[in-house]
Structures are given as structure tokens and as C-alpha cells.
Protein backbone atom coordinates (compact mmCIF):
# COMPACT_ATOMS: atom_id res chain seq x y z
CA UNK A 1 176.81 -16.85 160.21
CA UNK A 2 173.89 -14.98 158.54
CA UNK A 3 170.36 -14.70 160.02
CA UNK A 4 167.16 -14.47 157.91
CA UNK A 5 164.48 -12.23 159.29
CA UNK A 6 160.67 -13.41 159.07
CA UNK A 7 158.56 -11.15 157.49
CA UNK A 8 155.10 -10.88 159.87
CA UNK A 9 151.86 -10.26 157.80
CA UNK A 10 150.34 -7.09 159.55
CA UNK A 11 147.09 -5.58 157.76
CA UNK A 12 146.29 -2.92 160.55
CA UNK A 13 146.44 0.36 158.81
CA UNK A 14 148.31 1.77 161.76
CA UNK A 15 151.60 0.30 161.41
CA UNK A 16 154.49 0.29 159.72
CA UNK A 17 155.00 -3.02 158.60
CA UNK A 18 154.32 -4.49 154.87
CA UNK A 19 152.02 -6.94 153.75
CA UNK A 20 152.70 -10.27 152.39
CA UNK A 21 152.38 -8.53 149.07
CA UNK A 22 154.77 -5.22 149.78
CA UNK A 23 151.98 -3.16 150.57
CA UNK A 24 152.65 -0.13 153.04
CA UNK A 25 149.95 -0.16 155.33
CA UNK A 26 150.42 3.24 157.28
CA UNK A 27 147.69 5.08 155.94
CA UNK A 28 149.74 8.44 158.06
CA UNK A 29 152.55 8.08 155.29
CA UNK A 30 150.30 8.32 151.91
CA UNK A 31 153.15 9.35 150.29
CA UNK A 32 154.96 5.51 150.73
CA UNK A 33 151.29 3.91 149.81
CA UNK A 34 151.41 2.49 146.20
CA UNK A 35 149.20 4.11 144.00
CA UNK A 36 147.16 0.75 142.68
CA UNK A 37 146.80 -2.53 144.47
CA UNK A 38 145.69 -5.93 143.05
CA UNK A 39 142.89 -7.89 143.89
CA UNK A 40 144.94 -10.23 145.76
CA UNK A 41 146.69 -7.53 147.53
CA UNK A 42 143.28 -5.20 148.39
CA UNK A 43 141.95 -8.93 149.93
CA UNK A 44 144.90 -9.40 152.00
CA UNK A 45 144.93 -6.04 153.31
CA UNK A 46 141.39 -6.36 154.02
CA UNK A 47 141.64 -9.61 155.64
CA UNK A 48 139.22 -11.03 153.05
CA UNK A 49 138.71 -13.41 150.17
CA UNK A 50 139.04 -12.42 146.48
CA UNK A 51 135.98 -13.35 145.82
CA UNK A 52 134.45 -11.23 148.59
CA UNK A 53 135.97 -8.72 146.12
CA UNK A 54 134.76 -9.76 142.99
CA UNK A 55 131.24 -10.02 144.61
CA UNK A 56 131.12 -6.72 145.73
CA UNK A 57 132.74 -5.14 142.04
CA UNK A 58 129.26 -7.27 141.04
CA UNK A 59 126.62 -5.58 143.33
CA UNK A 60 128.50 -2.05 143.62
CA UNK A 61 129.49 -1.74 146.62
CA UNK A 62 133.01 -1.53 147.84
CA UNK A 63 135.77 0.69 146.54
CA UNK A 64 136.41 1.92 142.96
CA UNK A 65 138.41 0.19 140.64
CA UNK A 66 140.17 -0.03 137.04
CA UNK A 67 139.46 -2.08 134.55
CA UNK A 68 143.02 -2.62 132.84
CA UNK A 69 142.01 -5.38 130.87
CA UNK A 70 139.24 -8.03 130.65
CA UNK A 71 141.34 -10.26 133.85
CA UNK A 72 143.12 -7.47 135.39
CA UNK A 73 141.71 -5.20 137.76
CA UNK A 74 143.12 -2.48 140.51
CA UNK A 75 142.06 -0.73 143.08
CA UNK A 76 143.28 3.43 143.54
CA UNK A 77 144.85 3.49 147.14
CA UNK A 78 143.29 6.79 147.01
CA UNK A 79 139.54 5.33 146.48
CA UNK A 80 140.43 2.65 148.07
CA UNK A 81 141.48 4.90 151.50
CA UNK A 82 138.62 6.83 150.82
CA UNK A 83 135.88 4.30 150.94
CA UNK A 84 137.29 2.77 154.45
CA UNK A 85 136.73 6.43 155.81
CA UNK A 86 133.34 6.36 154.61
CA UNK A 87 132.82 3.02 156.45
CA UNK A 88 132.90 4.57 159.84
CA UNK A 89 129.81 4.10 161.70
CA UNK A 90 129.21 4.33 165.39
CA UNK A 91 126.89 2.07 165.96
CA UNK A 92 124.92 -1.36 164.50
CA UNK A 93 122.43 0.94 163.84
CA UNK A 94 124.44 3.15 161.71
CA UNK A 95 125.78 -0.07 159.43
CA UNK A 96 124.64 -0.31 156.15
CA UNK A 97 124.25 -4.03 154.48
């Protein structure tokens, strides 16, 4: 008798597991972290909507991104890793809208 195992979504960036989407999300093991992520895949990491995304490629905020083609966009893990650090704030006071 065979078993299936359930796959959990985890978007924590401090664990080993994959995303819904085969993301790594252990931001200690860069070298296992795809180089480019989809729209739908940066969202789910994130824990937010695609158009959350889209929004923010419209005001300029949020991570860089590629333009591949006039539909298709991706996001550089790198950027991508290095906007989140720049997120960091210790306080309300620090937050930026």
C-alpha cells in the first residue's frame, strides 16, 4: 500500500519547506533559491495578492523586476531578497507608506 504525502504551503523565509509553487524559501541556502520568480509565485511567498504586485510595479515601490515580454514579468531572488532586508524597521515610526 502506497502513501501520498501532503505538501504544506510554508512562506516563512526560515524554513525549509517549498511553496505551493516550488519555491525554496530558506533565504540561509541562496544557493537552492531560484534565480527569478513569477508574479504568482513572489505573491504567494509574500502572502499577498497579484495585484498588490502589479500595484506596487505601478507606483515604484516594491522589488525590481524584468520585463520579459509585454505579459510576463519576474522578479530577481536577489532584488527580491534584497528589498525585504531593506524593509526592516524597528518601530511604526520607522515604517515608510
Amino acid at each position: 500500500m502506497t502513501t501520498s504525502t501532503k505538501r504544506t504551503k510554508d512562506r516563512s523565509v526560515g524554513t525549509s519547506s517549498k511553496a505551493s509553487a516550488g519555491v525554496l524559501v530558506d533565504a540561509n541556502q541562496s544557493g537552492n533559491l531560484p534565480a527569478f520568480l513569477s508574479e504568482s509565485e513572489l505573491a504567494n511567498w509574500l502572502n499577498i495578492a497579484s495585484g498588490t504586485l502589479r500595484n506596487w510595479r505601478v507606483s515604484g515601490y516594491g522589488p525590481s523586476y524584468c520585463k520579459i515580454s509585454k505579459s510576463v514579468v519576474r522578479y530577481p531572488m536577489k532584488a527580491v531578497l534584497e528589498w525585504l532586508e531593506g524593509c526592516h524597521v524597528r518601530n511604526t515610526s520607522e515604517a515608510c507608506a
